[in-house]
Protein backbone atom coordinates (compact mmCIF):
# COMPACT_ATOMS: atom_id res chain seq x y z
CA UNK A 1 -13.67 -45.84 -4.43
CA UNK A 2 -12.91 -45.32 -1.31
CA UNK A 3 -10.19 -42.61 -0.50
CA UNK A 4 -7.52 -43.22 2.69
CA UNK A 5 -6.63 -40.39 4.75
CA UNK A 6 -2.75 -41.09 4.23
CA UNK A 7 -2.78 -40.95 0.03
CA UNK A 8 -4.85 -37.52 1.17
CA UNK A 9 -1.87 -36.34 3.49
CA UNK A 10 0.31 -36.90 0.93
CA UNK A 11 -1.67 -35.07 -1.68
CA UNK A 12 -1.54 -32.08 0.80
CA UNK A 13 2.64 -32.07 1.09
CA UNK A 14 3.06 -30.50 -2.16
CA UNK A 15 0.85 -27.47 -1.45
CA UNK A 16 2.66 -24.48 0.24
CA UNK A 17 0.33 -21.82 1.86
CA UNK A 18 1.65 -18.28 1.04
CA UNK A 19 3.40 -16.55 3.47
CA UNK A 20 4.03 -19.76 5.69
CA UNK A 21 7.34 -21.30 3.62
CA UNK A 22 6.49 -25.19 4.44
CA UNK A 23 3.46 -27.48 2.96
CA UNK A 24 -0.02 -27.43 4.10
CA UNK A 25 0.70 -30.76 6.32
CA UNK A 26 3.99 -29.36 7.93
CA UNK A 27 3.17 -25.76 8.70
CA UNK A 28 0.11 -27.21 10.84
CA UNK A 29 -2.66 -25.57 8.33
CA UNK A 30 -4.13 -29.11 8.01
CA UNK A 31 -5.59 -29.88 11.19
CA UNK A 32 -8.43 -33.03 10.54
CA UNK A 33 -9.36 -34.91 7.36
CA UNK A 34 -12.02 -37.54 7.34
CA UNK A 35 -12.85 -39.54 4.55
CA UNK A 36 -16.36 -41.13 3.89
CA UNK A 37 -15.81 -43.47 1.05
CA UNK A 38 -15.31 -41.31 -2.04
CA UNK A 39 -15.63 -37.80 -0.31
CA UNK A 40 -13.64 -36.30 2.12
CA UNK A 41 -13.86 -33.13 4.45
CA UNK A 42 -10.24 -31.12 5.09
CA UNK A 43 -10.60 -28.63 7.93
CA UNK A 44 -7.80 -25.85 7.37
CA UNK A 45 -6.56 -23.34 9.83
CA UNK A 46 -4.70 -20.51 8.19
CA UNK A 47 -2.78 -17.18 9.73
CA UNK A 48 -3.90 -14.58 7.43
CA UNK A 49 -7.64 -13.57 6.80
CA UNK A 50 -6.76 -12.52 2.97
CA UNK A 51 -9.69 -13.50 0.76
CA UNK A 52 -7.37 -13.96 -2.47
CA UNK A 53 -5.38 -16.10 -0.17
CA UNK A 54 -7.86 -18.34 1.52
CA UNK A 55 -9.00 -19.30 -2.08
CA UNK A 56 -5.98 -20.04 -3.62
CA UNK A 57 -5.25 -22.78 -0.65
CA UNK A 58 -8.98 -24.11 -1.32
CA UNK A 59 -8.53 -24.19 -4.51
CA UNK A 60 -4.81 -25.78 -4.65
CA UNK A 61 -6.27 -28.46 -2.16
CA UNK A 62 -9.08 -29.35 -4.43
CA UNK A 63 -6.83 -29.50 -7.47
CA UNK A 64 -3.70 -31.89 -5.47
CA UNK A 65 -6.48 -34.53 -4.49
CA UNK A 66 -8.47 -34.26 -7.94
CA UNK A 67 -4.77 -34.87 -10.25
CA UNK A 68 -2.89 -37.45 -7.00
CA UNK A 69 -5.23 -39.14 -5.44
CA UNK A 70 -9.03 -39.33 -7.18
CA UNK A 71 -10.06 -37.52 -10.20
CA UNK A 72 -13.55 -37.87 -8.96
CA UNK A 73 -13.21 -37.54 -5.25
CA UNK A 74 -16.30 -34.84 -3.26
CA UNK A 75 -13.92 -32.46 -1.45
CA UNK A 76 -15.11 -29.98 1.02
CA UNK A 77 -12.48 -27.36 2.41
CA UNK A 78 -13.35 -25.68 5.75
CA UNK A 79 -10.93 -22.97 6.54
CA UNK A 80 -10.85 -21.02 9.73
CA UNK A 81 -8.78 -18.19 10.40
CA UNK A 82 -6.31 -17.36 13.53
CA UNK A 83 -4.39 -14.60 13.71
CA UNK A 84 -1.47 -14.98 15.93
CA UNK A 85 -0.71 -12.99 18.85
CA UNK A 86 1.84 -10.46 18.45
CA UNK A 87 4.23 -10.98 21.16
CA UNK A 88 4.58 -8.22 24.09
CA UNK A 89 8.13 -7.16 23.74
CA UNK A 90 9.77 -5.02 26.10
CA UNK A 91 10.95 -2.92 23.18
CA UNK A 92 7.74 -3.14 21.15
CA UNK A 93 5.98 1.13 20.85
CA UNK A 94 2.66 2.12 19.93
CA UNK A 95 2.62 4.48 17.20
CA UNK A 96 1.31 8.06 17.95
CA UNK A 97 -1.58 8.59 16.50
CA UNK A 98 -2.68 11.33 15.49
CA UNK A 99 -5.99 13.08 16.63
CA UNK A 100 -8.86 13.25 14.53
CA UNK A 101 -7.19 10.90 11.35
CA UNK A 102 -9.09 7.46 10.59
CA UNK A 103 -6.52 6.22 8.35
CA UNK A 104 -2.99 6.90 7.39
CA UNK A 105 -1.84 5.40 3.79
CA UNK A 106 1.66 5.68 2.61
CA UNK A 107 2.23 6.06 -1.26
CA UNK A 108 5.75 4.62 -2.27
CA UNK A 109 7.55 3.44 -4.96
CA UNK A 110 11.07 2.05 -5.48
CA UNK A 111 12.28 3.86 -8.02
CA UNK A 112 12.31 7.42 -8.48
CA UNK A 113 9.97 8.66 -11.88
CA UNK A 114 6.75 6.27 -11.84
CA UNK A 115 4.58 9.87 -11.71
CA UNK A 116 4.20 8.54 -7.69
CA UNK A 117 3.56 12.25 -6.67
CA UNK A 118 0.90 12.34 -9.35
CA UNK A 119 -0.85 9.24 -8.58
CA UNK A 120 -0.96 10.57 -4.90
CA UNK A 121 -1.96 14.07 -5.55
CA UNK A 122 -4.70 12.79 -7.75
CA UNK A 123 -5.78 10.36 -5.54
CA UNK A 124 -6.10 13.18 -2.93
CA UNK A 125 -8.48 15.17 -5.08
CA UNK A 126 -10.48 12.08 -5.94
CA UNK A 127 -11.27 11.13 -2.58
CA UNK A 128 -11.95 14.57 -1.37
CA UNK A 129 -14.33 14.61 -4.44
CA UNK A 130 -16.24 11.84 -3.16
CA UNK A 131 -16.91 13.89 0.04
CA UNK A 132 -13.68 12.49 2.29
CA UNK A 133 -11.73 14.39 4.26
CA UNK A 134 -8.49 14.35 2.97
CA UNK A 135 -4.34 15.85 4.06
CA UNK A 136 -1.50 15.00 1.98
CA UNK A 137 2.12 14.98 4.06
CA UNK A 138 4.58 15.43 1.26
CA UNK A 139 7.45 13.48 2.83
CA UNK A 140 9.50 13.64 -0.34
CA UNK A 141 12.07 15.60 1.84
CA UNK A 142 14.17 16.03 -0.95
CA UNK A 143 12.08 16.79 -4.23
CA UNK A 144 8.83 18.07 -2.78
CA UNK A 145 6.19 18.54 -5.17
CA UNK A 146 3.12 18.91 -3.75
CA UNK A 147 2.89 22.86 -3.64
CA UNK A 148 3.76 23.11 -7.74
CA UNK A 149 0.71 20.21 -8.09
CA UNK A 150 -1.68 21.99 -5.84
CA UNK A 151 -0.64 25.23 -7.31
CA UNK A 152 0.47 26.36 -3.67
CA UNK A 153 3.87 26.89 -4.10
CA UNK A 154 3.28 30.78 -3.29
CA UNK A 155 1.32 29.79 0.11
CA UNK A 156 2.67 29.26 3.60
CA UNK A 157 1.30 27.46 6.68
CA UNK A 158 -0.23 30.04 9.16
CA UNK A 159 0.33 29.55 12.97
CA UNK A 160 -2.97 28.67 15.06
CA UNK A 161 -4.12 28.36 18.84
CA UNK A 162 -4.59 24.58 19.56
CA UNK A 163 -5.86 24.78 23.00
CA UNK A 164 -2.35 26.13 24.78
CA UNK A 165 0.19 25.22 21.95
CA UNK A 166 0.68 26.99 18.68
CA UNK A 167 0.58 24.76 15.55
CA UNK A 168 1.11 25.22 12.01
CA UNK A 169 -2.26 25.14 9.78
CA UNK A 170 -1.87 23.02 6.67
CA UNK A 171 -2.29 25.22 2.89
CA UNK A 172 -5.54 24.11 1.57
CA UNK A 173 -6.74 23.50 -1.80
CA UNK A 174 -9.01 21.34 -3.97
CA UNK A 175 -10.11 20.18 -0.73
CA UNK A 176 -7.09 19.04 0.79
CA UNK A 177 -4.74 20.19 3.16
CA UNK A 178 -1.22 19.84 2.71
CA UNK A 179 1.88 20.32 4.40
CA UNK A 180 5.42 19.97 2.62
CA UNK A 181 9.07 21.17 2.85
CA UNK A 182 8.70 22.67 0.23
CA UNK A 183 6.72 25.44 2.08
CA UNK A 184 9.62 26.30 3.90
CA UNK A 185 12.46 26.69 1.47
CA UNK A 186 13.17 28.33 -1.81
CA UNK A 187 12.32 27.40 -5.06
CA UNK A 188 16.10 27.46 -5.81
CA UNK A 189 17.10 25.85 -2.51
CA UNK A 190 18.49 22.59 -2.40
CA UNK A 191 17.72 20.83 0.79
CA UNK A 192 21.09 18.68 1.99
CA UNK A 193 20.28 17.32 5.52
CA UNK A 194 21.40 14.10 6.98
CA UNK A 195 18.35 11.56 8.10
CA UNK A 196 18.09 12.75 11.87
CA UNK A 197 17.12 16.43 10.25
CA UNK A 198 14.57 15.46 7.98
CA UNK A 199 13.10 12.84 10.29
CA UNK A 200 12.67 16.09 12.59
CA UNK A 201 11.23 18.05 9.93
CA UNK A 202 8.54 15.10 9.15
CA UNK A 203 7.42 14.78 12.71
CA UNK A 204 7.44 18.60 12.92
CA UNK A 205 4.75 18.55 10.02
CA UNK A 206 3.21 15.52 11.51
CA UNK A 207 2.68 16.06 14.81
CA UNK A 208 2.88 19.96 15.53
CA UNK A 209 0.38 20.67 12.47
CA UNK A 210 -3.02 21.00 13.18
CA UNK A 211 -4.67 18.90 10.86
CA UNK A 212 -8.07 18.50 12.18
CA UNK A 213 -10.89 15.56 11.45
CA UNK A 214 -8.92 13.33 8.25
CA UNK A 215 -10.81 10.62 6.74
CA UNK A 216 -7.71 9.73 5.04
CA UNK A 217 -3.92 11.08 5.46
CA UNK A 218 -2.01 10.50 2.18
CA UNK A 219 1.80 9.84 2.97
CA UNK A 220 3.61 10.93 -0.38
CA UNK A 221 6.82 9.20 0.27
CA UNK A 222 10.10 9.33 -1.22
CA UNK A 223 11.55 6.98 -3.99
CA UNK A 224 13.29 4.03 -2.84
CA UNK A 225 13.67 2.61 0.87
CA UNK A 226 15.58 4.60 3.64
CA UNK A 227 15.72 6.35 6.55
CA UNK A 228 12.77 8.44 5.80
CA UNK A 229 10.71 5.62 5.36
CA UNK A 230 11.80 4.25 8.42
CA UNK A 231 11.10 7.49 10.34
CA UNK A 232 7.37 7.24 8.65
CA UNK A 233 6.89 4.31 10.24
CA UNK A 234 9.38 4.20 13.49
CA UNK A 235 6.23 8.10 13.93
CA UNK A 236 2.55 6.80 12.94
CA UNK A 237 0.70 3.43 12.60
CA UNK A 238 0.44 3.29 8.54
CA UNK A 239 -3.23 1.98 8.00
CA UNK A 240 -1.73 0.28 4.67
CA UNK A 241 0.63 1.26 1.81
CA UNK A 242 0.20 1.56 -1.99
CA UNK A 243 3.03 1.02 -4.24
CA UNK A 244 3.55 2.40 -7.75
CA UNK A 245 5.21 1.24 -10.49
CA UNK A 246 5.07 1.53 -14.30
CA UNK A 247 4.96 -1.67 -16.52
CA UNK A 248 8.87 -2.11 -17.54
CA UNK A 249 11.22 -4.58 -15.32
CA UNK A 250 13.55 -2.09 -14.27
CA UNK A 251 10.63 -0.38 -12.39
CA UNK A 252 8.77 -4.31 -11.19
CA UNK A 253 11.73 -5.38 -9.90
CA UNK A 254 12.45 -1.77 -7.43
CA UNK A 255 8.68 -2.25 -6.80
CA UNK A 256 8.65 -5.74 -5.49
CA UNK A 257 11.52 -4.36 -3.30
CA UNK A 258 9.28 -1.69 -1.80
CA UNK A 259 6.48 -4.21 -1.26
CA UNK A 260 8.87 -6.44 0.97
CA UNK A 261 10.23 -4.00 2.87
CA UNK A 262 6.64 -3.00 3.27
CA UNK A 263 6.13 -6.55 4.85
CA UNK A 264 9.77 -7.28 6.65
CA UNK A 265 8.47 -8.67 9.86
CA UNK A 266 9.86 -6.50 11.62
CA UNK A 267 7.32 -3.58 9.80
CA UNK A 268 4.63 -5.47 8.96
CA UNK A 269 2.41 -2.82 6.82
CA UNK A 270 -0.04 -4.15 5.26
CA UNK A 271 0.24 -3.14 1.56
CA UNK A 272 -3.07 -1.99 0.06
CA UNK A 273 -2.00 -3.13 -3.56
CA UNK A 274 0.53 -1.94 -6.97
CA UNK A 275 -0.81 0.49 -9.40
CA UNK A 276 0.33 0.20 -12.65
CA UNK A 277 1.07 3.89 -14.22
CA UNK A 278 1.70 5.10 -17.63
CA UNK A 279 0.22 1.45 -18.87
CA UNK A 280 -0.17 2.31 -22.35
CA UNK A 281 -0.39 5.06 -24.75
CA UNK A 282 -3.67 6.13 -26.82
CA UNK A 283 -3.37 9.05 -29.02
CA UNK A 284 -6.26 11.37 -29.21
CA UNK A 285 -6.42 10.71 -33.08
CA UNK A 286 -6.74 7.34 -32.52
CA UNK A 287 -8.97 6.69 -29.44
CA UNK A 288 -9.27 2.89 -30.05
CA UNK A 289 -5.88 2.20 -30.33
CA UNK A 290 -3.66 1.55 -26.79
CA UNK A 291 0.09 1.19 -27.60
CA UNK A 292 2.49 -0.46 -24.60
CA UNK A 293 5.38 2.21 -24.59
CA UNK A 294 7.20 0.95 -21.15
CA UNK A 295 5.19 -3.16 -21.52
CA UNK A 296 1.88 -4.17 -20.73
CA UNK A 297 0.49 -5.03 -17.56
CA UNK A 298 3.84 -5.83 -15.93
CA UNK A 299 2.58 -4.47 -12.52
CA UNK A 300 -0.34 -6.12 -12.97
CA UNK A 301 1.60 -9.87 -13.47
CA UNK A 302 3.60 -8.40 -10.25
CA UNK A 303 0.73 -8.15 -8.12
CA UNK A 304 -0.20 -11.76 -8.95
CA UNK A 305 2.98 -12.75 -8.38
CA UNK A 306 3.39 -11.78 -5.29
CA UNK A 307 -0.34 -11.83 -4.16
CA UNK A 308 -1.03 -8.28 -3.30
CA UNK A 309 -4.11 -6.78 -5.09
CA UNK A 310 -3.72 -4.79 -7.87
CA UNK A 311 -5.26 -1.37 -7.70
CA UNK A 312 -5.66 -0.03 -11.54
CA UNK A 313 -4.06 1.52 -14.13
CA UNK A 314 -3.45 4.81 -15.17
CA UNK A 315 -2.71 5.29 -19.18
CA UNK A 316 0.16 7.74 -20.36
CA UNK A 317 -1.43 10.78 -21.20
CA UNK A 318 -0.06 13.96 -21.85
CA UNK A 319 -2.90 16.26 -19.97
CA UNK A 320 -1.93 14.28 -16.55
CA UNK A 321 1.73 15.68 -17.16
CA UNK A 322 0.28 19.60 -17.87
CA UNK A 323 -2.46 19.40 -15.01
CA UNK A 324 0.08 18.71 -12.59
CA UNK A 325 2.20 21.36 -14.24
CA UNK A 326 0.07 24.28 -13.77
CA UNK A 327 -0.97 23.26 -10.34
CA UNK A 328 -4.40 21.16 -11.31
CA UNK A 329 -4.60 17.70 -10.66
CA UNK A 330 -5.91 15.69 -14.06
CA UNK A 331 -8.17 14.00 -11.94
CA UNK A 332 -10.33 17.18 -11.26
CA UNK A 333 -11.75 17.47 -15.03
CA UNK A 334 -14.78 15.99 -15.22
CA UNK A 335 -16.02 13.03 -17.71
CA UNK A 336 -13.33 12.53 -19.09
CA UNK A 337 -11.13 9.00 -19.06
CA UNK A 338 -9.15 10.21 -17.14
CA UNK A 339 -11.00 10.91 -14.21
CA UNK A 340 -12.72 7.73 -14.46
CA UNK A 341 -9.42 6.11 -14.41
CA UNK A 342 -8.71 7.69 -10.62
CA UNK A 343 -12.22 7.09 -9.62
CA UNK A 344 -11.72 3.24 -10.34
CA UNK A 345 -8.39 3.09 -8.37
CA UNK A 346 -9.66 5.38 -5.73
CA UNK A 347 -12.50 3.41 -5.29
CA UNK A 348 -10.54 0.44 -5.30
CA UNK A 349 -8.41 1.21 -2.44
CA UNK A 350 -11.02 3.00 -0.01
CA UNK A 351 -12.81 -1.13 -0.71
CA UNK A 352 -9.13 -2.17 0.70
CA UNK A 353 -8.85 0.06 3.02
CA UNK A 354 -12.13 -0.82 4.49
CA UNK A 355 -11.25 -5.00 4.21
CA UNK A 356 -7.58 -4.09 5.90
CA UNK A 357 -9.63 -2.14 8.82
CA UNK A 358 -12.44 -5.61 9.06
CA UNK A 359 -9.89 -7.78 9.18
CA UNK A 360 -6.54 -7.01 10.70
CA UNK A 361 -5.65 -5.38 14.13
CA UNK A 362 -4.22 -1.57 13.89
CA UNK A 363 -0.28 -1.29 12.85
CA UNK A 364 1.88 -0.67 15.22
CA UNK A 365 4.74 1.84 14.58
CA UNK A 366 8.31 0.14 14.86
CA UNK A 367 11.19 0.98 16.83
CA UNK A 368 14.67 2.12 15.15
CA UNK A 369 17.88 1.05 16.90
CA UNK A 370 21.62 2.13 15.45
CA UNK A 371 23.98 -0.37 15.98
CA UNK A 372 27.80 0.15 14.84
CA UNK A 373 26.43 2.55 12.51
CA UNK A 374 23.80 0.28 11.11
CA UNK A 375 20.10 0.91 11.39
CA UNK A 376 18.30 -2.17 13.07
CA UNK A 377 14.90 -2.64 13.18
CA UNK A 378 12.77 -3.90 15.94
CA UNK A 379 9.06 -4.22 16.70
């Protein structure tokens, strides 16, 4: 048989490539196909350098010619990748960065009681265990919890000689250094400050701390989206962001919010992947037996969903709730499931932390207007 190049074209209309909101054929992503009889070769030119992405358009081009035009037809798929260039704007800023840190990761969730604090300060230990360098920033301005999870909460940040300048030295412990808020008020204190004051507290911690050599700077970010997310970003160039979420729709559907804001244009951080916490229930009784208290592998279908990789899962377990309790991250007991759990998700984001870093230019921090007494967002 021999295959024409307009049945092909036609084939290729009903295939949208994600991210681009037009078919293959209209958004420019096909750029040659020539046909040899029954073969044909379909050079592709796509914007992002995804891997998940670049084989679901092979794949959806292979399947549209196989079921419209020839069941039987050889079909080879070149795809090349250019990333556009980001436009010099007059209002466009670098984001500081800071010093000494190789990568910044911000750990957010849209909805407040996922266990995102615990997923981050266990994730701290983890990498530190694997011989990282590792700070935590607890951003959560206004429920810090850091210093109760690293069993801190009695410590404060000294004051050190950096060249000229005095800075404030981060509390240490388990291997990582942290700075939070809660350092700096009283157990019984509520903290009530508009955005402009806890934006200057955060860069405060940020950026007159001295942190020193970081492989990794954990961001432990408040629930939701706001201003202090904003003021994250408007500070630092985020290396990537990991969202968590537990398995039941009310959480999904705040966490697919976090992951667009994540990716508005006008941010543009490139989000690292979902974990999926408390995913099921095994009681030590029964150690075979996994029951689905809040649904099972919601986050999971989420990720797919909306193509982002997903990270892991972390089961409901009661000694996760009591480490963090006394001040001793779960993660730090050794064999156990538990820690094997955070060693698989840890590992799993260093891997796409390390594919972000191969494959996309840095982040650039964004620039925060107010306009009649909205916030609007600029690059």
């Amino acid at each position: 048989m021999k295959l024409e190049k307009s049945d092909i074209l036609k084939a290729l209309e009903s295939i949208t490539v994600a991210g681009e909101g037009k078919n293959m054929v209209e958004s420019g992503a096909v750029k040659n196909v020539i046909t040899f009889g029954d073969e044909v070769v379909i050079d592709l030119v796509l914007s992002t350098p995804a891997l998940h992405i670049r084989k679901r358009a092979e794949v959806d081009v292979l399947k549209a010619i196989h079921e419209k035009v020839y069941e039987k037809a050889k079909v080879k798929v070149n795809i090349k990748v250019e990333t556009p260039e980001k436009p010099d704007l007059k209002n466009s800023i670098k984001g500081k960065p800071i010093p000494g840190i190789t990568n910044i990761i911000a750990v957010a969730s849209g909805k407040g009681g996922v266990g995102k604090s615990t997923v981050t300060s266990n994730l701290a230990v983890t990498l530190a265990k694997m011989g990282f360098k590792v700070g935590l920033l607890d951003a959560d301005i206004y429920g810090p919890s850091a210093p109760i999870m690293f069993d801190v909460e009695r410590e404060r940040p000294l004051s050190v000689k950096v060249g000229d300048k005095s800075k404030m030295k981060p509390v240490e412990n388990y291997g990582v250094k942290i700075l939070s808020i809660g350092f700096f008020t009283q157990p019984n204190q509520a903290v009530v400050w508009r955005g402009p004051m806890a934006a200057k507290a955060l860069n405060q911690m940020i950026f007159d701390a001295a942190w020193g050599a970081l492989d990794f700077m954990l961001i432990d970010l408040p629930p939701g989206t706001g201003d202090i997310h904003l003021s994250i970003m408007q500070s630092l160039p985020i290396t990537g962001a990991v969202v968590v979420s537990t398995p039941q729709n009310v959480a999904l559907a705040d966490a697919r919010k976090g992951v667009a804001m994540f990716q508005q244009e006008s941010i543009n951080v490139p989000v690292l992947g979902i974990v999926e916490n408390m995913a099921y229930f095994t009681p030590e009784e029964l150690p075979n037996n996994k029951y689905y208290i809040f649904g099972k592998e919601g986050a999971k279908y989420l990720a797919e969903d909306i193509e982002v990789p997903f990270l892991g899962e972390i089961p409901l377990v009661q000694s996760i709730r009591e480490a963090g309790d006394v001040g001793r991250p779960a993660a730090l007991q050794t064999a156990t499931p538990i820690e094997m759990a955070f060693e698989e998700l840890t590992k799993n984001i260093v891997q796409e932390v390390v594919n972000r870093n191969e494959n996309l230019p840095p982040t650039e921090a964004i620039k925060i207007t107010t306009m009649a007494g909205c916030s609007a967002v600029k690059k």
